[in-house]
C-alpha atoms as a PDB file:
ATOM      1  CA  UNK A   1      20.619  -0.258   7.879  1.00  0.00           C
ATOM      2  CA  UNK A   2      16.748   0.367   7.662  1.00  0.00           C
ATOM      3  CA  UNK A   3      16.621   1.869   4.258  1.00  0.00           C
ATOM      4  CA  UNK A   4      12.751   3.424   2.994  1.00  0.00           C
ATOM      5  CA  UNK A   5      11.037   0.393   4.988  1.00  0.00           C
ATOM      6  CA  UNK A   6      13.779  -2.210   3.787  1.00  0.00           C
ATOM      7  CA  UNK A   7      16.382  -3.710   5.648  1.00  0.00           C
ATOM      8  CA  UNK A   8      19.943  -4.439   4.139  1.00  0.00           C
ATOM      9  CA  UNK A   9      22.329  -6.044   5.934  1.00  0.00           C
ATOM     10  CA  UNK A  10      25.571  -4.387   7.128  1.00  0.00           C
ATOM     11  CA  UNK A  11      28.571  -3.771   5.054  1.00  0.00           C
ATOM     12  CA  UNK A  12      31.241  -6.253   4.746  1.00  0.00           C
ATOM     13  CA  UNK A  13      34.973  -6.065   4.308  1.00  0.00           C
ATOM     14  CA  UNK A  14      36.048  -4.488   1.034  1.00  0.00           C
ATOM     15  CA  UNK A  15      37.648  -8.313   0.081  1.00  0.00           C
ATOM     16  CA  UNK A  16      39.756  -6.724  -3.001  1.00  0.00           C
ATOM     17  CA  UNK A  17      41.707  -4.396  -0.772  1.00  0.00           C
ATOM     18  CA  UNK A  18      42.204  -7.420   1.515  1.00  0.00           C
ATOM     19  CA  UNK A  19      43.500  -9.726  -0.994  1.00  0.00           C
ATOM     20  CA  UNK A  20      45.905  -6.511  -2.552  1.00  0.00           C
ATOM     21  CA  UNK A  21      47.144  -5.626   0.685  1.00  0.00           C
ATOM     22  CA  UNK A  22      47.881  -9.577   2.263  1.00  0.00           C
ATOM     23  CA  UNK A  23      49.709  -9.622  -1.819  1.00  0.00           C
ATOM     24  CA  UNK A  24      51.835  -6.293  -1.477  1.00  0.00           C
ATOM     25  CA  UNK A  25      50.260  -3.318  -3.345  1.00  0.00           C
ATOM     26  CA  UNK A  26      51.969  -3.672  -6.119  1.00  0.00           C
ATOM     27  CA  UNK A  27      50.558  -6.742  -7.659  1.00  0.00           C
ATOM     28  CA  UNK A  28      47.960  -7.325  -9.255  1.00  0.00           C
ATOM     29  CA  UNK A  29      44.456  -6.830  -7.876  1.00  0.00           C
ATOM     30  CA  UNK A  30      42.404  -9.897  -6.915  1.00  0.00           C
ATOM     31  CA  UNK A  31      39.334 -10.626  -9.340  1.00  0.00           C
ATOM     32  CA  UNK A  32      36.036  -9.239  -7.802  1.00  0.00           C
ATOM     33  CA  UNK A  33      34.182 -12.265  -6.429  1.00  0.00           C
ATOM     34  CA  UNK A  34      30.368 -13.162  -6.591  1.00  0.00           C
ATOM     35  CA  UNK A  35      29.994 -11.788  -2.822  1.00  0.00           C
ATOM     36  CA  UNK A  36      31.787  -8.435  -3.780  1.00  0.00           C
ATOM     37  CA  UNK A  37      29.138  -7.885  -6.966  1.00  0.00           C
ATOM     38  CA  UNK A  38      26.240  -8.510  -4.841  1.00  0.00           C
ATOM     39  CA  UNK A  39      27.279  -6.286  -1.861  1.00  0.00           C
ATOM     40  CA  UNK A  40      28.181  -3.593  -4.017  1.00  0.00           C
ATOM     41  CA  UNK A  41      24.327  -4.463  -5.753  1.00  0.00           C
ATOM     42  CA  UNK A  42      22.765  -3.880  -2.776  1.00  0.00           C
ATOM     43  CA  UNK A  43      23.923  -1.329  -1.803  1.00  0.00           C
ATOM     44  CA  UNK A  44      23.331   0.511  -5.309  1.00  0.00           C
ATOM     45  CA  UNK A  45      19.674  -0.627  -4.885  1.00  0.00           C
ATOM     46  CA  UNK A  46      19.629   1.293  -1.306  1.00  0.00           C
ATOM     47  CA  UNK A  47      20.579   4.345  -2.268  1.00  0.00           C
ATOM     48  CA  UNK A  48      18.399   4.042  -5.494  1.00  0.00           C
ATOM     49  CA  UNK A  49      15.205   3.190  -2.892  1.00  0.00           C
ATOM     50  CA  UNK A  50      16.167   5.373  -0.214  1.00  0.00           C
ATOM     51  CA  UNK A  51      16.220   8.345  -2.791  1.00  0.00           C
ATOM     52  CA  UNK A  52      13.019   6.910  -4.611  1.00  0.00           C
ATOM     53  CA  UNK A  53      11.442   6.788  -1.194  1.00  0.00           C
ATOM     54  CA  UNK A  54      11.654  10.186  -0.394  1.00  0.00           C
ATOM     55  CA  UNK A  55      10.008  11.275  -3.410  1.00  0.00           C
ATOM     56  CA  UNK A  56       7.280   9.014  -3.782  1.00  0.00           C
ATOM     57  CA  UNK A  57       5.834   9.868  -0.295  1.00  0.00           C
ATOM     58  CA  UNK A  58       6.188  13.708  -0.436  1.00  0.00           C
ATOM     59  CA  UNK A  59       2.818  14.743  -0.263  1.00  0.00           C
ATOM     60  CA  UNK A  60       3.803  18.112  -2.139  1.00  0.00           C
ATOM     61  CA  UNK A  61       5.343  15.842  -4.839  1.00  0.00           C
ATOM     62  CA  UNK A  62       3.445  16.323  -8.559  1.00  0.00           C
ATOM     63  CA  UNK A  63       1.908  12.812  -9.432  1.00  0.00           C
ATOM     64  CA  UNK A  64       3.739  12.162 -12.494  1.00  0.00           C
ATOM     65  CA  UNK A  65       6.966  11.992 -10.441  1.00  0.00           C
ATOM     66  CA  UNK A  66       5.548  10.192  -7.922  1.00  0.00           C
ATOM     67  CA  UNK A  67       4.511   7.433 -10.788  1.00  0.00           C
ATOM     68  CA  UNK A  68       8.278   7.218 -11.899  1.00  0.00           C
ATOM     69  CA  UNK A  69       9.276   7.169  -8.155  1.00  0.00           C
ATOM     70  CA  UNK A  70       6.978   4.299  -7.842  1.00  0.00           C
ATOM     71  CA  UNK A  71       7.548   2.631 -11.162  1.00  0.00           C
ATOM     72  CA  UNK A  72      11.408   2.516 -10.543  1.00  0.00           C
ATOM     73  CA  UNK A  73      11.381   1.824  -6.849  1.00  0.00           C
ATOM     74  CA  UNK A  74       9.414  -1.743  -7.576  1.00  0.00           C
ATOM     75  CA  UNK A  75      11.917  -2.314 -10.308  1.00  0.00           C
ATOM     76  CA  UNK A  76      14.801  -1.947  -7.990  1.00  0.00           C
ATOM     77  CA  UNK A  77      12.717  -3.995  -5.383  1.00  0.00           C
ATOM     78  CA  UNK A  78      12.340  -7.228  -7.915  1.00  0.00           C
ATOM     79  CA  UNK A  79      16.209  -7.076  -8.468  1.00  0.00           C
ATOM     80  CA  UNK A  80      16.146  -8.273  -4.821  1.00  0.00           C
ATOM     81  CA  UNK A  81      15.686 -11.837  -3.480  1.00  0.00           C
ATOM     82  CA  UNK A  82      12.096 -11.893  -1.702  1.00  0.00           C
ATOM     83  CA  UNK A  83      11.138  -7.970  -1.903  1.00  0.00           C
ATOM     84  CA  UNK A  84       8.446  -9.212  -4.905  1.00  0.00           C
ATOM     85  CA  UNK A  85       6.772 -11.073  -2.235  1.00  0.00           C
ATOM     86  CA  UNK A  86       7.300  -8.357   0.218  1.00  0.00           C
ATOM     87  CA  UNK A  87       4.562  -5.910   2.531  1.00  0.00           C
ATOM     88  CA  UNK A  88       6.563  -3.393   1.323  1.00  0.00           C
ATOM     89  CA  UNK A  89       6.288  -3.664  -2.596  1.00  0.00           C
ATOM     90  CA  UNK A  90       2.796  -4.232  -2.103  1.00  0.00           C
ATOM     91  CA  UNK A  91       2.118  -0.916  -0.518  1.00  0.00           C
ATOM     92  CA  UNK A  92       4.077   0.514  -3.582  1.00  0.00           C
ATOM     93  CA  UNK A  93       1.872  -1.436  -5.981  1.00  0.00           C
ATOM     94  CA  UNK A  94      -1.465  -0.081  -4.259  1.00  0.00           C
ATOM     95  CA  UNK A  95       0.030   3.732  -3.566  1.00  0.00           C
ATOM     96  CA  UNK A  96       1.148   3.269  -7.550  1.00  0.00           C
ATOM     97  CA  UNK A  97      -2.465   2.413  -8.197  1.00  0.00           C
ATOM     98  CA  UNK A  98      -3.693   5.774  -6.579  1.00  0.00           C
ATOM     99  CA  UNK A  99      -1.210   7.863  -8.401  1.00  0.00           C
ATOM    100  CA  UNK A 100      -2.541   5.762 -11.817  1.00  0.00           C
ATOM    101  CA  UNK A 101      -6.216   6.624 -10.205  1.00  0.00           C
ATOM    102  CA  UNK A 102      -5.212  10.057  -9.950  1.00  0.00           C
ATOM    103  CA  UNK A 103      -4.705  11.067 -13.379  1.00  0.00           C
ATOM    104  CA  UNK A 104      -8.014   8.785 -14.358  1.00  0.00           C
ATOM    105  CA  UNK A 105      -5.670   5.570 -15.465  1.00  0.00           C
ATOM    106  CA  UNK A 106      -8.030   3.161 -14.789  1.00  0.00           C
ATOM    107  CA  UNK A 107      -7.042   0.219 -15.759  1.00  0.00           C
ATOM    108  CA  UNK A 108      -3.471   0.663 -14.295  1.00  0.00           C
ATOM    109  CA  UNK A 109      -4.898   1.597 -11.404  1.00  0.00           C
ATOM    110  CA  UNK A 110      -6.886  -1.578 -10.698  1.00  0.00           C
ATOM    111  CA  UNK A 111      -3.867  -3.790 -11.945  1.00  0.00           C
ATOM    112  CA  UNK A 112      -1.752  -2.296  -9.241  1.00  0.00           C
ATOM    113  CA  UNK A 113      -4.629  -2.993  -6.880  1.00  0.00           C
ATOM    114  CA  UNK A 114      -5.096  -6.359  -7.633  1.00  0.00           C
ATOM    115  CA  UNK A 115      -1.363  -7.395  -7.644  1.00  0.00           C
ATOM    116  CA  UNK A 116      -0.988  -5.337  -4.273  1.00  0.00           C
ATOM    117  CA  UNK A 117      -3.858  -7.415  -2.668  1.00  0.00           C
ATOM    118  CA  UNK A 118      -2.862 -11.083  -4.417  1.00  0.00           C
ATOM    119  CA  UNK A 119       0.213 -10.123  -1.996  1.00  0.00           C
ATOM    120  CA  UNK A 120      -1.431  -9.064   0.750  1.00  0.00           C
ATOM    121  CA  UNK A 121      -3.521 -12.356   0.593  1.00  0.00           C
ATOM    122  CA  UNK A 122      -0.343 -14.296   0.852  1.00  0.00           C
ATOM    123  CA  UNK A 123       1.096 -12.576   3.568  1.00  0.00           C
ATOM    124  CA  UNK A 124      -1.924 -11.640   5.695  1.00  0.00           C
ATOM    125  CA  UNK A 125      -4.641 -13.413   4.833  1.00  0.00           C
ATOM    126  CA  UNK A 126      -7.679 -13.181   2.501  1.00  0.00           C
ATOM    127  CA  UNK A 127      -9.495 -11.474   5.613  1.00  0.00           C
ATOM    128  CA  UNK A 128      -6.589  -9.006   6.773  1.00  0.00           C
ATOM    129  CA  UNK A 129      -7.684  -5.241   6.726  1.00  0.00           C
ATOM    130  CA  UNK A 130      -4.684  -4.988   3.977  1.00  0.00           C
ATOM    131  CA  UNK A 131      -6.653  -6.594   1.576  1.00  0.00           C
ATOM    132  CA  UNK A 132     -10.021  -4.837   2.585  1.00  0.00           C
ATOM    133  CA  UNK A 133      -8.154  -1.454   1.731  1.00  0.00           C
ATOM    134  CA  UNK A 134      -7.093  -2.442  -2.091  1.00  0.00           C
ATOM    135  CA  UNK A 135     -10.621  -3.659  -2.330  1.00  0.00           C
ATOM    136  CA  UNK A 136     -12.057  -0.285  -0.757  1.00  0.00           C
ATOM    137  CA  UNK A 137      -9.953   1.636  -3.404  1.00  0.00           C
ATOM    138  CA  UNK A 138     -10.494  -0.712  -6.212  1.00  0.00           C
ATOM    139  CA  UNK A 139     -13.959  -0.241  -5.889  1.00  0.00           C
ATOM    140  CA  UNK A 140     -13.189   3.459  -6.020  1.00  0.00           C
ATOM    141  CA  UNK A 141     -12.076   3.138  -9.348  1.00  0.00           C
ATOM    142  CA  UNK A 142     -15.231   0.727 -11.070  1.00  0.00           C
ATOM    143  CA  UNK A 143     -17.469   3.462  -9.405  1.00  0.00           C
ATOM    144  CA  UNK A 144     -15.804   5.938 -11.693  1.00  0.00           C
ATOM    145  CA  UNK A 145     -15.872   3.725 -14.386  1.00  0.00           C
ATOM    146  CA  UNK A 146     -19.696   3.408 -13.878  1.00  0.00           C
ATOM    147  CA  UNK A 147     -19.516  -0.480 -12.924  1.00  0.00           C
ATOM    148  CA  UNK A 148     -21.488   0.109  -9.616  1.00  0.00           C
ATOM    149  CA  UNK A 149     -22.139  -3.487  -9.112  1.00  0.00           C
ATOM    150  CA  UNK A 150     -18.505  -4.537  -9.123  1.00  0.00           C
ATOM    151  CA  UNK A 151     -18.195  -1.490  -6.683  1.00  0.00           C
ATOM    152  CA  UNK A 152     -20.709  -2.660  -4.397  1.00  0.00           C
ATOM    153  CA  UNK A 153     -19.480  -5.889  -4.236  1.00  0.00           C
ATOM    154  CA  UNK A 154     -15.931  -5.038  -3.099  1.00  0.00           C
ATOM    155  CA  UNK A 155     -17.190  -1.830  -0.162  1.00  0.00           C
ATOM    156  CA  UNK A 156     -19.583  -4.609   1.248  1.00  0.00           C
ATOM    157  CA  UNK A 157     -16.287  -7.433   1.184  1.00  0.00           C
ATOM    158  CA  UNK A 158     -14.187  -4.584   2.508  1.00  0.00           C
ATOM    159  CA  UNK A 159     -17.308  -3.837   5.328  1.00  0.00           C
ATOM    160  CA  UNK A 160     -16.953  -7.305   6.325  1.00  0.00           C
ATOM    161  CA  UNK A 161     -13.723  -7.548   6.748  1.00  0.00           C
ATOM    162  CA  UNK A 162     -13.654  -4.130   8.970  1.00  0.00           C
ATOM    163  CA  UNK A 163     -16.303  -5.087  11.347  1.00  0.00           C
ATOM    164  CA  UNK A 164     -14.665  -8.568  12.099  1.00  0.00           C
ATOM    165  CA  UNK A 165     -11.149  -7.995  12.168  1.00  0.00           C
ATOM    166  CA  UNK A 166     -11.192  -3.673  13.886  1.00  0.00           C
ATOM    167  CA  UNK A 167     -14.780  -2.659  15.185  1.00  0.00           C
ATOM    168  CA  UNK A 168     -17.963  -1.155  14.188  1.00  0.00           C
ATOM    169  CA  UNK A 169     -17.280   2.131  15.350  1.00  0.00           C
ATOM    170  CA  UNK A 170     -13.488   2.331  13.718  1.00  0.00           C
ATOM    171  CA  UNK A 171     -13.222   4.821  11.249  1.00  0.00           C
ATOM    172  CA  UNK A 172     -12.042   2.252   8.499  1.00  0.00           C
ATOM    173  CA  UNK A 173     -15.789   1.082   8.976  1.00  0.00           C
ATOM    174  CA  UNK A 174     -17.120   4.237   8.907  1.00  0.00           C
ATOM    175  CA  UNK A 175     -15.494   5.142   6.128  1.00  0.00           C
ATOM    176  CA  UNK A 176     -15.860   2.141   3.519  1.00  0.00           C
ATOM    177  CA  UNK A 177     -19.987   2.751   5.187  1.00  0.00           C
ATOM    178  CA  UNK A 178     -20.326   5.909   3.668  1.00  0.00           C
ATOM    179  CA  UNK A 179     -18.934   5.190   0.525  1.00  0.00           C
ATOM    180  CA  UNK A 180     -21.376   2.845   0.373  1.00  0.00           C
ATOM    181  CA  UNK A 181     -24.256   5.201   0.918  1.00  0.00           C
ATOM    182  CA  UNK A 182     -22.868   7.369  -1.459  1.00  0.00           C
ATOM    183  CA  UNK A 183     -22.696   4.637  -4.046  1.00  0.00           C
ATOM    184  CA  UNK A 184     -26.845   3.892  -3.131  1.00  0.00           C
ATOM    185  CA  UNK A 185     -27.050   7.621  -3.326  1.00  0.00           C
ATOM    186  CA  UNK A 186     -25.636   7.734  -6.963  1.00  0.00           C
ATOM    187  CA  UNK A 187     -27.689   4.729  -8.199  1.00  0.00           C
ATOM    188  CA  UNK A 188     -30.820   6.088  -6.683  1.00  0.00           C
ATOM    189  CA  UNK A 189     -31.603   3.381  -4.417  1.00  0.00           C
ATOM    190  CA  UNK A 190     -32.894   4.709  -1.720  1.00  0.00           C
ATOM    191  CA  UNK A 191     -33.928   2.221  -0.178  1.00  0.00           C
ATOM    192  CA  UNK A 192     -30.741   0.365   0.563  1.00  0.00           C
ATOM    193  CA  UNK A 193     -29.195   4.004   1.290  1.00  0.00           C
ATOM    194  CA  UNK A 194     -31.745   4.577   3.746  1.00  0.00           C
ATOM    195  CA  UNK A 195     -30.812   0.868   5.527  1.00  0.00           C
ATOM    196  CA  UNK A 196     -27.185   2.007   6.206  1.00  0.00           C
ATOM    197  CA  UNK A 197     -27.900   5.463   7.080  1.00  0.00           C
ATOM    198  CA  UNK A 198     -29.719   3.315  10.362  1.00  0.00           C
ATOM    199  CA  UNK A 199     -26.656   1.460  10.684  1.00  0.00           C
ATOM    200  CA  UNK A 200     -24.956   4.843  11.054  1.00  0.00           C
ATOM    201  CA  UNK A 201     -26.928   5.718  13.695  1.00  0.00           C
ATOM    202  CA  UNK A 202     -26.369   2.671  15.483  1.00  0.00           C
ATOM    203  CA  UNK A 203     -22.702   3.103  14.894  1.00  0.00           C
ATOM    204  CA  UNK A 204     -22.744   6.786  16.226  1.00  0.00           C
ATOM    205  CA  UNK A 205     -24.757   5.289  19.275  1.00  0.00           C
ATOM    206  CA  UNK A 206     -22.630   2.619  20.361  1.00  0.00           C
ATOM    207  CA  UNK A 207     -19.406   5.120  19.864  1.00  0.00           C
ATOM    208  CA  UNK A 208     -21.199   7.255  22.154  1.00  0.00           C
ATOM    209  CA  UNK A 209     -21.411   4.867  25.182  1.00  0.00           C
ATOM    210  CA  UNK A 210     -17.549   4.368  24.945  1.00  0.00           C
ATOM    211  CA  UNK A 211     -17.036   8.036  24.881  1.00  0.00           C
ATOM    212  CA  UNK A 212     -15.674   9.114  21.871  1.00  0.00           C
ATOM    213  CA  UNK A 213     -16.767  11.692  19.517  1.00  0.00           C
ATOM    214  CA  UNK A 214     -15.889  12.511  15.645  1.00  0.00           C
ATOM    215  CA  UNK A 215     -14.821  16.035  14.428  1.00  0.00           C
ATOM    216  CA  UNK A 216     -18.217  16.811  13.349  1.00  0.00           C
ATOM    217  CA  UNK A 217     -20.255  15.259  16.018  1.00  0.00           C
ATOM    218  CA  UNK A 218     -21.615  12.845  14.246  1.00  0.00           C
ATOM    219  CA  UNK A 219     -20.469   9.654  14.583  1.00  0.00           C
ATOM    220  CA  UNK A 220     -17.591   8.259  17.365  1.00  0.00           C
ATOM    221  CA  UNK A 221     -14.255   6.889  15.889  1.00  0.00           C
ATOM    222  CA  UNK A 222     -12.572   4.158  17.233  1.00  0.00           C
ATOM    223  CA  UNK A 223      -8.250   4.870  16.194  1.00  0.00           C
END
C-alpha cells in the first residue's frame, strides 16, 4: 500500500505455512527462504516509516524529535533498493536540513541541503524548482553565517530558475525576491536593493492586469 509517500508492494503468501501445511503439520517447518526475509523486511521498514512519517511532519512536533524522526526514517529508506535515489528521501534530507537550521546547526543543515539537491539534480534537472528551493534555503543558512556573497549567489540562481520554469508574479518568485532585498538591505547596498524594489513594482503591476491580489495588497500571487 502507499505508505508515508512510499509504495510497497502487496503482501504475498505466508510460503512457510504453505510448505507446513502441503507437509502435514506435524513435520518439520520449511526453512525461511530469501523471498520470505525480504517481505517480512519490508514490511518492518513500513511500519517503521509510516510511524516515522507521522511524527516528522507534525507541525506541533518539538524539533529534536522531528531530527530523530528524520534521521531514522532515511536510515530505514537506504535499507531499501532505489529509495537513496528517491524524491522522497530527498525531501527528508532538505526538511532534515531545516530542523538542523532550526536549532542553528549550520553545517548539518547545508549538508542535508546539498545532498537533497545533488538528488534533485538527478531526478529533475539542474533547472527544476526542486533544486531552486534547497538553494533558496541554503542560502538562508550562509546569510546567518554572515557569508552574504555565497547567499547572493544561490537567491539570484534560485530567481532564475523561478522566473523560467513558474512566472514572475508566482509567489516562489516573490518570495526568493524579497529575500534578496532583505539581504541588500542587511549589507547596506542600497543601491542594488533599490533595483529590485522596481522589479517589485513591476511584478505587482503585471499581477494586477491578470487580476489577482496578495493578502496585503501589495503584490499579486500567481498559486
Amino acid at each position: 500500500g502507499f505508505v508515508g509517500g512510499l509504495w510497497f508492494g502487496a503482501r504475498t503468501p505466508n510460503r512457510r505455512v504453505a510448505a507446513a501445511a502441503s507437509k502435514g503439520f506435524g513435520s518439520k517447518p520449511a526453512p525461511k527462504s530469501s523471498a520470505d526475509k525480504t517481505e517480512k523486511e519490508t514490511e518492518k521498514q513500513a511500519k517503521v516509516l509510516s510511524d516515522l512519517w507521522d511524527i516528522a511532519y507534525s507541525f506541533e512536533c518539538p524539533v529534536q524529535d522531528r531530527i530523530d524522526a528524520y534521521k531514522k526514517a532515511l536510515g530505514a529508506m537506504r535499507k531499501t533498493v532505489g529509495q537513496r535515489e528517491s524524491a522522497d528521501y530527498a525531501r527528508i534530507c532538505s526538511n532534515l536540513g531545516s530542523a538542523y537550521a532550526e536549532t542553528g546547526k549550520h553545517e548539518k543543515a547545508a549538508k542535508r541541503y546539498k545532498e537533497a539537491e545533488d538528488i534533485f539534480t538527478k531526478i529533475s534537472g539542474a533547472d527544476s524548482v526542486e533544486v531552486a528551493a534547497c538553494r533558496q534555503n541554503l542560502a538562508k543558512v550562509r546569510r546567518q553565517e554572515g557569508k552574504l556573497a555565497e547567499a547572493e549567489a544561490l537567491i539570484k540562481s534560485a530567481m532564475h530558475i523561478y522566473s523560467a520554469d513558474l512566472d514572475s508574479t508566482h509567489v516562489e518568485y516573490v518570495q526568493v525576491l524579497r529575500s534578496l532585498m532583505n539581504l541588500y538591505h542587511e549589507a547596506g547596498m542600497v543601491d542594488q536593493m533599490r533595483a529590485l524594489q522596481l522589479e517589485e513594482r513591476r511584478v505587482a503591476g503585471m499581477a494586477a492586469k491578470l487580476g489577482k491580489k496578495s493578502t496585503d495588497g501589495s503584490v499579486a500571487f500567481l498559486e
